[in-house]
Protein backbone atom coordinates (compact mmCIF):
# COMPACT_ATOMS: atom_id res chain seq x y z
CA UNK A 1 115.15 -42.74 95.21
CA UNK A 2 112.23 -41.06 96.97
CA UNK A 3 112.45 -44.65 99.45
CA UNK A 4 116.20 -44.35 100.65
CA UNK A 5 115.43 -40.74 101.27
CA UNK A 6 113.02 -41.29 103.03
CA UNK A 7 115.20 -44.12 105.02
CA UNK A 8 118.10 -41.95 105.64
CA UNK A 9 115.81 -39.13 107.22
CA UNK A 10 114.24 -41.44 109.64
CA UNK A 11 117.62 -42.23 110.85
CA UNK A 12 118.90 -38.89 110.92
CA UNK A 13 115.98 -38.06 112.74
CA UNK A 14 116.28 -41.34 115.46
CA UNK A 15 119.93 -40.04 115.66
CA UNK A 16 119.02 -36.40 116.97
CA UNK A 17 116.79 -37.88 119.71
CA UNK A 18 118.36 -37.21 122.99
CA UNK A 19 118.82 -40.76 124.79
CA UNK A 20 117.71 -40.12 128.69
CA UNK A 21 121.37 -40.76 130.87
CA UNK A 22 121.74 -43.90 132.84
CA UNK A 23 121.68 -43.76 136.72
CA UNK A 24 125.55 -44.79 136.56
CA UNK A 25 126.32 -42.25 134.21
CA UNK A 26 124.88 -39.90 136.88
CA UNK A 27 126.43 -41.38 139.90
CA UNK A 28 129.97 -40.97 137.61
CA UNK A 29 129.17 -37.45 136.38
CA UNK A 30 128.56 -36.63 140.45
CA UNK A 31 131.50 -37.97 141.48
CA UNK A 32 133.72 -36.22 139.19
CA UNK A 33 132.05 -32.80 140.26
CA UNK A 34 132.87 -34.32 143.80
CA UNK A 35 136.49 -34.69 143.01
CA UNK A 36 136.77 -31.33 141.15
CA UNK A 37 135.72 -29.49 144.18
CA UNK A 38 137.82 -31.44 146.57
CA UNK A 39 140.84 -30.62 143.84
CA UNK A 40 139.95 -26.59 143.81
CA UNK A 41 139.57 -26.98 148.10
CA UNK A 42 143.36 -28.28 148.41
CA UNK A 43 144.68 -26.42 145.93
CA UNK A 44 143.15 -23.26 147.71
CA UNK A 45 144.36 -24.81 151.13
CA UNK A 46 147.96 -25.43 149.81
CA UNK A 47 148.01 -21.95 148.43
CA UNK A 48 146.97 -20.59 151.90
CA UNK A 49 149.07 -22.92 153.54
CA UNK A 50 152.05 -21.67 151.39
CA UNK A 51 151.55 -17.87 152.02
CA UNK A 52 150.93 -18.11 155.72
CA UNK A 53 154.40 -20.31 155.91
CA UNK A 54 155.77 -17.52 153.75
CA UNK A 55 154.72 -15.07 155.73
CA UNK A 56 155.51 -16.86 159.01
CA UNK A 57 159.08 -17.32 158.16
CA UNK A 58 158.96 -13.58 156.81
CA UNK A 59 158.06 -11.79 160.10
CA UNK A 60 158.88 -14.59 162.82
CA UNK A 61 161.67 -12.84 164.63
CA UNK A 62 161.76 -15.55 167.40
CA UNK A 63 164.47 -18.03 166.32
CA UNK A 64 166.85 -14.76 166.19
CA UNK A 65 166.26 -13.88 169.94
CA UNK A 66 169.24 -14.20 172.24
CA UNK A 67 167.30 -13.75 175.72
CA UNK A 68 169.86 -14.18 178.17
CA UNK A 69 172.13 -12.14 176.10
CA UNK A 70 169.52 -9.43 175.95
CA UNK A 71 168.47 -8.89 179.23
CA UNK A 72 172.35 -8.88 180.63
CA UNK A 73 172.67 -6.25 177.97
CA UNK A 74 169.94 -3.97 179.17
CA UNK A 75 170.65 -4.42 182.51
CA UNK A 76 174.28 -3.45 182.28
CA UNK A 77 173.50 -0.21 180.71
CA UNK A 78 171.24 1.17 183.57
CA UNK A 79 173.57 1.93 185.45
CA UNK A 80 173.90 5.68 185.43
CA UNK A 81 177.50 6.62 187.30
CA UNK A 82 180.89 8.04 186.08
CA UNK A 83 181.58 8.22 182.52
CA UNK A 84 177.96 7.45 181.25
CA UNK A 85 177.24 10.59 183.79
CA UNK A 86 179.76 13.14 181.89
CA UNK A 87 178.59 11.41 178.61
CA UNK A 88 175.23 12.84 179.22
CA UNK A 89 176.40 15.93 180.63
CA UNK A 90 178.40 16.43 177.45
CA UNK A 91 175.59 15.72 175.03
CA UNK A 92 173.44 17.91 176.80
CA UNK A 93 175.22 20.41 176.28
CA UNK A 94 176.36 19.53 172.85
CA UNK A 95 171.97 19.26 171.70
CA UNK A 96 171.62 22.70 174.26
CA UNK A 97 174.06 24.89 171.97
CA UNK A 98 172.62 23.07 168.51
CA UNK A 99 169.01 23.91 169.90
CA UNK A 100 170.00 27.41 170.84
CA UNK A 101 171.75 27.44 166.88
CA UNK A 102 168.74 25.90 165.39
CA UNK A 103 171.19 23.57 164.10
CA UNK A 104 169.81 20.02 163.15
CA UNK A 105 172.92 18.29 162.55
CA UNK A 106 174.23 19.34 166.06
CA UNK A 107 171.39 18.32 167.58
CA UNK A 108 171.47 14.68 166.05
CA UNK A 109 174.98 14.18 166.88
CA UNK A 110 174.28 15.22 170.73
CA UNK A 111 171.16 12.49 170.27
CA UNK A 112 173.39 9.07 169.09
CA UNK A 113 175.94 10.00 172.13
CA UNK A 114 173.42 10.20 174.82
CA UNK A 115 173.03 7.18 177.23
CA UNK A 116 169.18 7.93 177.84
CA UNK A 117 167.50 4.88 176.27
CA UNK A 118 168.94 2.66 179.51
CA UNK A 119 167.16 3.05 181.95
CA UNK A 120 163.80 3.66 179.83
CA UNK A 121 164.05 -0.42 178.43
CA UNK A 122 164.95 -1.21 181.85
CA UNK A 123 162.03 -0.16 183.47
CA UNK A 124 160.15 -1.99 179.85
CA UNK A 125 162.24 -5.37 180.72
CA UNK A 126 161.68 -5.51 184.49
CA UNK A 127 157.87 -5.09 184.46
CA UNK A 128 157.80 -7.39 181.34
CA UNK A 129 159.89 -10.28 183.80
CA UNK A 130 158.51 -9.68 187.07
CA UNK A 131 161.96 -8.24 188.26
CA UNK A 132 161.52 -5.50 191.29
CA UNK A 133 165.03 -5.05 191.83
CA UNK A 134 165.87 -4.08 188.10
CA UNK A 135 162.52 -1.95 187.88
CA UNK A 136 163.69 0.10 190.84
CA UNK A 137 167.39 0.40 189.60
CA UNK A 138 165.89 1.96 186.19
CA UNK A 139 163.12 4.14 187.89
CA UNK A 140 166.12 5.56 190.78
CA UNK A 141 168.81 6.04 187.74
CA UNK A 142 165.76 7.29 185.11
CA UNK A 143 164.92 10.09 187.75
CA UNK A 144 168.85 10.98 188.26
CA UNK A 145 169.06 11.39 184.47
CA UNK A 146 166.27 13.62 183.94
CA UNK A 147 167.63 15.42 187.13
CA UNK A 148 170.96 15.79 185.76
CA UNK A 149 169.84 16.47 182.22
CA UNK A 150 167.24 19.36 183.13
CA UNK A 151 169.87 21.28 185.74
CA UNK A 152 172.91 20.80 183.12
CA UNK A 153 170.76 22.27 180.11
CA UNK A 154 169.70 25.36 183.02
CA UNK A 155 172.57 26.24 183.72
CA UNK A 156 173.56 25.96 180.01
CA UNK A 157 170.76 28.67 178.70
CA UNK A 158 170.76 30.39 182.54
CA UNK A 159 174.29 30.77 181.83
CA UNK A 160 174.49 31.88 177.75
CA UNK A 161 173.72 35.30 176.54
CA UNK A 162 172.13 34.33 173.33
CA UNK A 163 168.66 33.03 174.45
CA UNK A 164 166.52 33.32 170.75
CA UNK A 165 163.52 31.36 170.63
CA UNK A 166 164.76 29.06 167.96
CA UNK A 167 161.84 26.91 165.79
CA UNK A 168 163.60 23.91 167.45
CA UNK A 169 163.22 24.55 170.69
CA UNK A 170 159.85 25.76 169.99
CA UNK A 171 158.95 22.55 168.12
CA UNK A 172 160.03 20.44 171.55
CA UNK A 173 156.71 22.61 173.33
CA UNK A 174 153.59 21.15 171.43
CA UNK A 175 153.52 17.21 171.66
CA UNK A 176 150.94 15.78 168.91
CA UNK A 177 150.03 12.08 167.78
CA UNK A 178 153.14 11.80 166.06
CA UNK A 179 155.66 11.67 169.06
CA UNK A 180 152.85 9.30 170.43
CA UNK A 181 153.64 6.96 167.08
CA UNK A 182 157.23 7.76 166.48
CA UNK A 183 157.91 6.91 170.39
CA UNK A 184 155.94 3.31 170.18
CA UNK A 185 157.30 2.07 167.03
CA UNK A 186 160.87 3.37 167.32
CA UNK A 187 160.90 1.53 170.51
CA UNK A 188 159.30 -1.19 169.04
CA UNK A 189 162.06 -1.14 166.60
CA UNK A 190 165.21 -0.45 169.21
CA UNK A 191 163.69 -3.66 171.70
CA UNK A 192 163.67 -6.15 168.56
CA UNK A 193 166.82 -4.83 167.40
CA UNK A 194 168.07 -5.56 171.00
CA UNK A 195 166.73 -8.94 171.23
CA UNK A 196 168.58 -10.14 167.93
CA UNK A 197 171.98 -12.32 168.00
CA UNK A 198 174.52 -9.86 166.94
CA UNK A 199 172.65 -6.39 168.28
CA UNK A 200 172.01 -4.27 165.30
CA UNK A 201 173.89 -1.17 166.12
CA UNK A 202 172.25 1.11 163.38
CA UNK A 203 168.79 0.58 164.41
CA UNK A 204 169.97 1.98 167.68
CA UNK A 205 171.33 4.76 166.54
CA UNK A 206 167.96 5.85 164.31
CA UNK A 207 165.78 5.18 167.05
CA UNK A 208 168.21 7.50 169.24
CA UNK A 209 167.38 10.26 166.66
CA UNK A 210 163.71 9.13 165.73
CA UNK A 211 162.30 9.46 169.18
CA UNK A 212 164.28 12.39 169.88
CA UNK A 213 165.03 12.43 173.90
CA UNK A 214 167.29 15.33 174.44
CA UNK A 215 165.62 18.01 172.80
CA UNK A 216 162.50 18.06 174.92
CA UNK A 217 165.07 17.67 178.06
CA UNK A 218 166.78 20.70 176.67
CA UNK A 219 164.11 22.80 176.30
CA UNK A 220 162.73 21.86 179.90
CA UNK A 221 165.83 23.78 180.67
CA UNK A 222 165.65 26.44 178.62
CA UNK A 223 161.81 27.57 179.48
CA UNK A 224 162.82 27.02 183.27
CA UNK A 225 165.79 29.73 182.32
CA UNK A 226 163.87 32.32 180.51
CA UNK A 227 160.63 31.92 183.07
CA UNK A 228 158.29 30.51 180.65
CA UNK A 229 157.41 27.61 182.26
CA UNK A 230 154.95 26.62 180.10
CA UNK A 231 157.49 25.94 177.32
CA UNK A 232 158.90 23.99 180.31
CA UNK A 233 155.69 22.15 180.78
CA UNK A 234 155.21 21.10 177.25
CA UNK A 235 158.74 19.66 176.93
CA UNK A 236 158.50 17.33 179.72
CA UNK A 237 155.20 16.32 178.66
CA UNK A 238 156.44 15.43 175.35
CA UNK A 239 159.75 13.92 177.16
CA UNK A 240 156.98 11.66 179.35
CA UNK A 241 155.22 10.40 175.94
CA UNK A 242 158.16 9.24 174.34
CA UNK A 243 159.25 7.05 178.01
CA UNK A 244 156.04 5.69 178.42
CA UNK A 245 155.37 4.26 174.62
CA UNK A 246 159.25 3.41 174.51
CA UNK A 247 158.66 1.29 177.77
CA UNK A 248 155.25 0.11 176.89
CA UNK A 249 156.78 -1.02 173.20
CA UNK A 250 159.51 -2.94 174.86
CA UNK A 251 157.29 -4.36 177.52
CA UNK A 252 155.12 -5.61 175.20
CA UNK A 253 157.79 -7.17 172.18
CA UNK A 254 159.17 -9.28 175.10
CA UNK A 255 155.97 -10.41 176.26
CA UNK A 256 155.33 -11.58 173.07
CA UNK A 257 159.10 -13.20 173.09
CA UNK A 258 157.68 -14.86 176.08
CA UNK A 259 161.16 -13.86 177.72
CA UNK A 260 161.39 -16.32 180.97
CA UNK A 261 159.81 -14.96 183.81
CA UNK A 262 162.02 -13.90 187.03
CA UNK A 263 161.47 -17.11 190.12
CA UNK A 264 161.43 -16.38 193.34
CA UNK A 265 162.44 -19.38 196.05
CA UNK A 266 159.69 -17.61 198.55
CA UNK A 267 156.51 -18.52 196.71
CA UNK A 268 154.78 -15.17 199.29
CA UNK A 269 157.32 -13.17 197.80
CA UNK A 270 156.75 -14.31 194.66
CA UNK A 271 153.61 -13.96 194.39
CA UNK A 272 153.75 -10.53 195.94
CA UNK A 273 155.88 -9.55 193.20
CA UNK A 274 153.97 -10.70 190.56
CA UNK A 275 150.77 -8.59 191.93
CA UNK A 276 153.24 -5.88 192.50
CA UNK A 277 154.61 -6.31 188.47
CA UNK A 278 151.08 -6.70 187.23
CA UNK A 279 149.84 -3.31 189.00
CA UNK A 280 152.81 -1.05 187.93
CA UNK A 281 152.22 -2.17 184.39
CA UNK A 282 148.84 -1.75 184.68
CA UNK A 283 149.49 1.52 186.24
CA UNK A 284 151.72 2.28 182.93
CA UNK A 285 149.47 1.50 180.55
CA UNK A 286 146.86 3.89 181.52
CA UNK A 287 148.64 6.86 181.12
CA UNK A 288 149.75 5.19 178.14
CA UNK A 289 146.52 4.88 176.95
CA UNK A 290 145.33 8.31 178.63
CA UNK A 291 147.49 10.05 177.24
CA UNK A 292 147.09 8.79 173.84
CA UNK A 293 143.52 9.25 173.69
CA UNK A 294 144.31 13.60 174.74
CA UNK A 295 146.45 13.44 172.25
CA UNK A 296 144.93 12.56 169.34
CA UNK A 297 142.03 14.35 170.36
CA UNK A 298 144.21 17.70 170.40
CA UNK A 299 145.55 16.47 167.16
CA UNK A 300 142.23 16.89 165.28
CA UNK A 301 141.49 19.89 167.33
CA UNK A 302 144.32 21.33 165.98
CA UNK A 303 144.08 19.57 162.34
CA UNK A 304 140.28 21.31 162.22
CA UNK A 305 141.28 25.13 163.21
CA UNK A 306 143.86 24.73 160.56
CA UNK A 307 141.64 23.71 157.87
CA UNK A 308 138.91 26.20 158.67
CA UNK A 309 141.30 29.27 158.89
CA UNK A 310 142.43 28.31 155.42
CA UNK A 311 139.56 27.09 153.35
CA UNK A 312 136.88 29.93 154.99
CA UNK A 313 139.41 32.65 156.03
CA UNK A 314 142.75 32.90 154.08
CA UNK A 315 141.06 31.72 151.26
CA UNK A 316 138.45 35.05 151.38
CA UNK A 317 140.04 37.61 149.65
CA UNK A 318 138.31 40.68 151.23
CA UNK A 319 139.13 39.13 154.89
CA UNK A 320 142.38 40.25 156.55
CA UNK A 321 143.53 37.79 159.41
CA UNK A 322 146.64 38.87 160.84
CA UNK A 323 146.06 36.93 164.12
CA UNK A 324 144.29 34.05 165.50
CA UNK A 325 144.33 32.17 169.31
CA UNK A 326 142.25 29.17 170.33
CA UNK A 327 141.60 27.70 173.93
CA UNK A 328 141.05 24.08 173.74
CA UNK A 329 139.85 23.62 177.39
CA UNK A 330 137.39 26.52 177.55
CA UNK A 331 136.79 25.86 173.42
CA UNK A 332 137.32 28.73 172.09
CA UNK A 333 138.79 30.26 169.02
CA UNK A 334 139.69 34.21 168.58
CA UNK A 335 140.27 36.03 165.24
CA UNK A 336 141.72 39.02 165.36
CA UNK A 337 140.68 40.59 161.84
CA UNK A 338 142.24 44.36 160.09
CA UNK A 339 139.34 46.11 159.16
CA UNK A 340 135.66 46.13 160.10
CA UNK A 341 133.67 43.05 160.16
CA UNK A 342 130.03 43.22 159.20
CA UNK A 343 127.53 41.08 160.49
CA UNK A 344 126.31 38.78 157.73
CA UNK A 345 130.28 38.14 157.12
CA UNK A 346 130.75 37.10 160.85
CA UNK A 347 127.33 35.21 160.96
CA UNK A 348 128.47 33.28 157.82
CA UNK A 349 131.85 31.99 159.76
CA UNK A 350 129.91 31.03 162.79
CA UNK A 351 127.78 28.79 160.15
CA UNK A 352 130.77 27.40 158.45
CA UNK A 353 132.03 26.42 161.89
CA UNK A 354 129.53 23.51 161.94
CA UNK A 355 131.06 22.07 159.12
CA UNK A 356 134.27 21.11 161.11
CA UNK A 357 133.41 17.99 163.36
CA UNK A 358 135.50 18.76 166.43
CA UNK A 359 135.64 22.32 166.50
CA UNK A 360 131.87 22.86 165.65
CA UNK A 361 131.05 23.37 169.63
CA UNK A 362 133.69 26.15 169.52
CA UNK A 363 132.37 29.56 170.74
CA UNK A 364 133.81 31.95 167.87
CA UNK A 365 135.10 35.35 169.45
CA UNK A 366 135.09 37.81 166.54
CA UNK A 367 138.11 40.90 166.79
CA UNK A 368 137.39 43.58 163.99
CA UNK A 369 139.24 46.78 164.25
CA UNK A 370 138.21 49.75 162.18
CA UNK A 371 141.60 51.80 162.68
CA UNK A 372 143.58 49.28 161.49
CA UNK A 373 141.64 49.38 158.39
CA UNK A 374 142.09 52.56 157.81
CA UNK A 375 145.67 52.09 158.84
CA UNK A 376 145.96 49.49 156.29
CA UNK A 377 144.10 52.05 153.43
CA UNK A 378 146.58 54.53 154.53
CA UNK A 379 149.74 51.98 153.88
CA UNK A 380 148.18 51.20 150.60
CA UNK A 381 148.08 55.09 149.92
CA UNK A 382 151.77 55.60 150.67
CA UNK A 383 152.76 52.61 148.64
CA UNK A 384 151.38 54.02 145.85
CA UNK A 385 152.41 57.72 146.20
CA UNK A 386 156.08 55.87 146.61
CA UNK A 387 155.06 54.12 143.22
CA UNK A 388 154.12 56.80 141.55
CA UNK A 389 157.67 58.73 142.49
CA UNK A 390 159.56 55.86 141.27
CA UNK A 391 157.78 56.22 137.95
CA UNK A 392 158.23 60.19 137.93
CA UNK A 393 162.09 59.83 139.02
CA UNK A 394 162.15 56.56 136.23
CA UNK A 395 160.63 59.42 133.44
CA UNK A 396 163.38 62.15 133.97
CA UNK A 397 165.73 59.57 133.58
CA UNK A 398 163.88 58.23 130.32
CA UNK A 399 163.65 61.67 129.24
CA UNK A 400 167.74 62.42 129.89
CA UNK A 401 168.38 59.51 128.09
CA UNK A 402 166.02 60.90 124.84
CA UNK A 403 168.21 64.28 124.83
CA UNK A 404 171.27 62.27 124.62
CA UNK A 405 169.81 60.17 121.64
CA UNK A 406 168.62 63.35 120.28
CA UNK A 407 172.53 65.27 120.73
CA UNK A 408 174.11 62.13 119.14
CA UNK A 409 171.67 62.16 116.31
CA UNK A 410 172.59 65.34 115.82
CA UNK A 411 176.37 64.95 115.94
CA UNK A 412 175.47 61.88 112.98
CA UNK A 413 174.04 64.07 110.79
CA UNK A 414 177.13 66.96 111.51
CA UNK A 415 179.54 64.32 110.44
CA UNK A 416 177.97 63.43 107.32
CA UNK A 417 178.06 67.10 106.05
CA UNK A 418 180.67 68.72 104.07
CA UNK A 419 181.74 71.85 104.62
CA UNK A 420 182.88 74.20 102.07
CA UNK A 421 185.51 76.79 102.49
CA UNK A 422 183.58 79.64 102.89
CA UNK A 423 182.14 77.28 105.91
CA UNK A 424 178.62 76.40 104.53
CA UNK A 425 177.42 72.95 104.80
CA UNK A 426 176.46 70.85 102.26
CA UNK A 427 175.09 67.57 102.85
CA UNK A 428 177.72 65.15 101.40
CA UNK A 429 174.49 62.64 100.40
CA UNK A 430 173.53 65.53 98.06
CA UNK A 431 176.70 65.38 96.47
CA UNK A 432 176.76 61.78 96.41
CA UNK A 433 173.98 61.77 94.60
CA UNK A 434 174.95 64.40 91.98
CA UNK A 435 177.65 62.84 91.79
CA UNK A 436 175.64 59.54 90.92
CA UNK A 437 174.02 61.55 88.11
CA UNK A 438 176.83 63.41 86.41
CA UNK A 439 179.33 59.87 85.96
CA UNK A 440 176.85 56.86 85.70
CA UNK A 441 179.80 54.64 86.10
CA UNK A 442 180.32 55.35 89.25
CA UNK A 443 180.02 52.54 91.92
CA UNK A 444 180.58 54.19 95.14
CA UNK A 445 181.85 57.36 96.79
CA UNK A 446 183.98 58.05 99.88
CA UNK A 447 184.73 61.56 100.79
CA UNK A 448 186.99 62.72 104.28
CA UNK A 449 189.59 65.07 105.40
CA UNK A 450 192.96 63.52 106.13
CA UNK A 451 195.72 64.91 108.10
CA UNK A 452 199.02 64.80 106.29
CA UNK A 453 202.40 65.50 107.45
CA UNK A 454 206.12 66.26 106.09
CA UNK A 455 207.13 65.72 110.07
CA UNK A 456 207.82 69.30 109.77
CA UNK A 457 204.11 70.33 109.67
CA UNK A 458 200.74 68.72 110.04
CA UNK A 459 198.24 69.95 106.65
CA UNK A 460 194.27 69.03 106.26
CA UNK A 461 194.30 67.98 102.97
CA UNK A 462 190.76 66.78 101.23
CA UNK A 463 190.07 63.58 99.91
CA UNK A 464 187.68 61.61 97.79
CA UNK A 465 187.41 58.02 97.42
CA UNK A 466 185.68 57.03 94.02
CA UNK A 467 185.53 53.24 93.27
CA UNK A 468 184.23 52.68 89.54
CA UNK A 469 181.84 49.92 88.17
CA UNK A 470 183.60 46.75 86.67
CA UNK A 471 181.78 47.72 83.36
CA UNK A 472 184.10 51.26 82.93
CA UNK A 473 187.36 50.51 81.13
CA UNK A 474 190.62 51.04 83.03
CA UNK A 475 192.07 53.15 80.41
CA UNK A 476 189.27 55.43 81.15
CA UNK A 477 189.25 55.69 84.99
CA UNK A 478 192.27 58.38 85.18
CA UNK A 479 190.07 60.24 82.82
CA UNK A 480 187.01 60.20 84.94
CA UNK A 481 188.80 60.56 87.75
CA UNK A 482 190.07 64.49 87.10
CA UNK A 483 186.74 64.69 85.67
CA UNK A 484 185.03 63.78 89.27
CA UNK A 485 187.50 65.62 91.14
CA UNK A 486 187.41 69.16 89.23
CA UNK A 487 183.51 68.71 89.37
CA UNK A 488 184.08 68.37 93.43
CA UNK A 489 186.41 70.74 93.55
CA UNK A 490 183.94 73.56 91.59
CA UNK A 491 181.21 72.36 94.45
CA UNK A 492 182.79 72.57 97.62
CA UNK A 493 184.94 75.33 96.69
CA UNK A 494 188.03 73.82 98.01
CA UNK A 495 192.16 74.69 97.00
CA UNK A 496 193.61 71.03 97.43
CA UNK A 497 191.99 67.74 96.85
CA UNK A 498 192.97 64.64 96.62
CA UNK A 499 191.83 61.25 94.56
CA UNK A 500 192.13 58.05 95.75
């Protein structure tokens, strides 16, 4: 036994010793690694493949571009003569009186009537095709427009005798880097929308309201009316964003449409052209880009007085801002505060200026004013002497209402006496309690004074209501009834009364 143990652990043993791979096996286990690497690398390149085709067919708007179609559709509606004139004329006036009524809806029906957007992707389409003629069409029938749009809305607010400073013709004065993005991409959106077979009418119509044309127009008119031109100024600066990035949005969607470039027989001329194309766009797209830069920069500006006012001032509960003006050339901010400030609270706001990245250059120009502290003690005085009146005045009437309480307590208590007929009172719970004593089967009591009448004459006549407990016999109620009422009678001394 001990020798085929022995046996069997020797082979066990020769069994668990690791035999030292082949060269082949090698070579095979290599080239399987090989082929499971290639495997993962065109399954990753099929899977890229696949999503770029996905999103190719996904966002490629090119097959759906009618070109010819397009550009015979822009040009016809530059054109700015007869009806499309009174059109504009109308809608002017239409977004003038829903300015001047701070009425939105008015205002966006006035925008999807207006023929503005014209000659703005006409002056886009002939810089993006090297066509002079159509670029100066648009540029002579864009300045007619804004001519005709400007003197209508004049007149229009010259004219009215309601001129209120409405939030939405305020809004149209301050230009920020929203128009700048709402004016690209909605023009963006109206040039593709153009460019597709079968135009798509409703993205027309947004973009008409999205990048908002009249209203700045309008308001050019109406700061030109009142003589504040810089409400004037600010309009048609906004009005100038939103033509530029509409223009430079559909200049650049066609470029990237590669719409067919405009030949010229006269290779001079058209090479002259092309120079002349390349500089006016180049010419646009500096502004573009100008103008862009200012205002984003006056967007943070802006963004940073905000936040400081409210997270160092407003939210200081023993500071009292009432008013506050900033100069963004010159850099500098005024606060105009009610009450004395001291000088560790206005050195600690010229520290916390530095915290704010664009407006930490700012000089801060500091306005306390001691009488209006005191005027604003002397408010919170009179407020509370008017309190304290209201309270007084709220007292008497508390008090009124006490007597009254008091009277009909008093009138309670009168009606649930008995008098006698000498007049005395006698409480009738007294009695009823007596009563209680004298005939233990009684239940309850009732006692009043009826009037009676022969319809000859009206008589008082005294009454008692006695209900007995189930317990008494009936036989014996008449009994205790004359009982009761001769015992009543004896008390409150009276010549008739009556059992019920």
């Amino acid at each position: 036994m001990s020798e085929e143990n022995t046996n069997n652990n020797t082979d066990n043993t020769e069994e668990n010793k690791q035999i030292p791979p082949t060269p082949e096996a090698e070579q095979a286990q290599a080239k399987k690694v090989e082929e499971q690497k290639e495997a993962i690398k065109k399954d990753a390149k099929g899977l890229w493949l696949s999503a770029t085709t996905f999103l190719h067919e996904l966002l490629d708007f090119r097959q759906d571009t009618d070109r010819e179609s397009t550009i015979e559709l822009i040009k016809a509606d530059i054109p700015f003569k007869g009806a499309t004139a009174w059109i504009l004329i109308c809608s002017i006036f239409v977004a003038s009186i829903g300015l001047n009524a701070n009425s939105i809806p008015v205002v966006i029906g006035a925008m999807l009537i207006s023929p503005l957007m014209g000659p703005i992707l006409g002056i886009g389409l002939s810089i993006a095709i090297n066509d002079i003629d159509t670029l100066r069409k648009s540029l002579i029938n864009f300045g007619v427009m804004i001519g005709l749009s400007i003197i209508t809305a004049f007149l229009f607010f010259y004219l009215f005798p309601l001129k209120e400073e409405s939030s939405e013709l305020l809004a149209r004065t301050r230009p920020d880097i929203r128009d700048v993005l709402i004016a690209f991409f909605g023009g963006a959106a109206l040039i593709i929308a153009r460019t597709k077979k079968g135009t798509i009418a409703s993205v027309i119509f947004g973009v008409a309201i999205a990048t908002a044309l009249m209203p700045p127009l309008c308001t050019v008119g109406f700061g030109l009316a009142i003589g504040k031109y810089e409400y004037a100024l600010g309009a048609l600066y906004l009005f100038t964003i939103n033509t530029i990035f509409i223009a430079l949005a559909t200049f650049i969607v066609l470029k990237l449409l590669r719409f067919p470039m405009l030949r010229y027989a006269n290779s001079i001329r058209r090479k002259r052209i092309a120079q002349l194309a390349s500089f006016v766009a180049i010419l646009a797209m500096v502004p573009a880009g100008v103008t862009f830069w200012h205002v984003w920069q006056t967007s943070n500006l802006e963004g940073d007085i905000r936040n400081y006012i409210k997270d160092e001032i407003t939210a200081n509960d023993n500071l009292y801002l009432y008013k506050h003006t900033y100069d963004l050339n010159d850099k500098v901010l005024r606060l105009y505060f009610s009450g004395e400030i001291s000088e560790v609270t206005e050195s600690d706001l010229r520290k916390e200026l530095i915290d704010y990245k664009y407006i930490q250059d700012f000089k801060l120009d500091i306005n306390g004013n001691k009488a209006r502290g005191i005027d604003q003690v002397s408010k919170a005085y009179d407020r509370a002497i008017v309190e304290i009146e209201r309270m007084e005045v709220r007292n008497k009437n508390l008090e009124k209402t006490i007597d009254s309480l008091s009277s009909q307590i008093v009138q309670l208590k009168s009606q649930l006496a008995v008098k006698d007929n000498n007049g005395g009172v006698i409480p009738f719970n007294v009695i009823a309690k007596d009563a209680k004593i004298r005939f233990s089967g009684l239940e309850t009591i009732g006692f009043a004074k009826v009037l009676r009448s022969n319809f000859l004459k009206v008589d008082t006549v005294a009454v008692i209501f006695p209900k007995w407990k189930s317990s008494v016999p009936d036989s014996i109620i008449p009994i205790e009834n004359v009982k009761l009422k001769g015992w009543i009678k004896s008390e409150l001394k009276v010549g008739e009364l009556e059992v019920h």
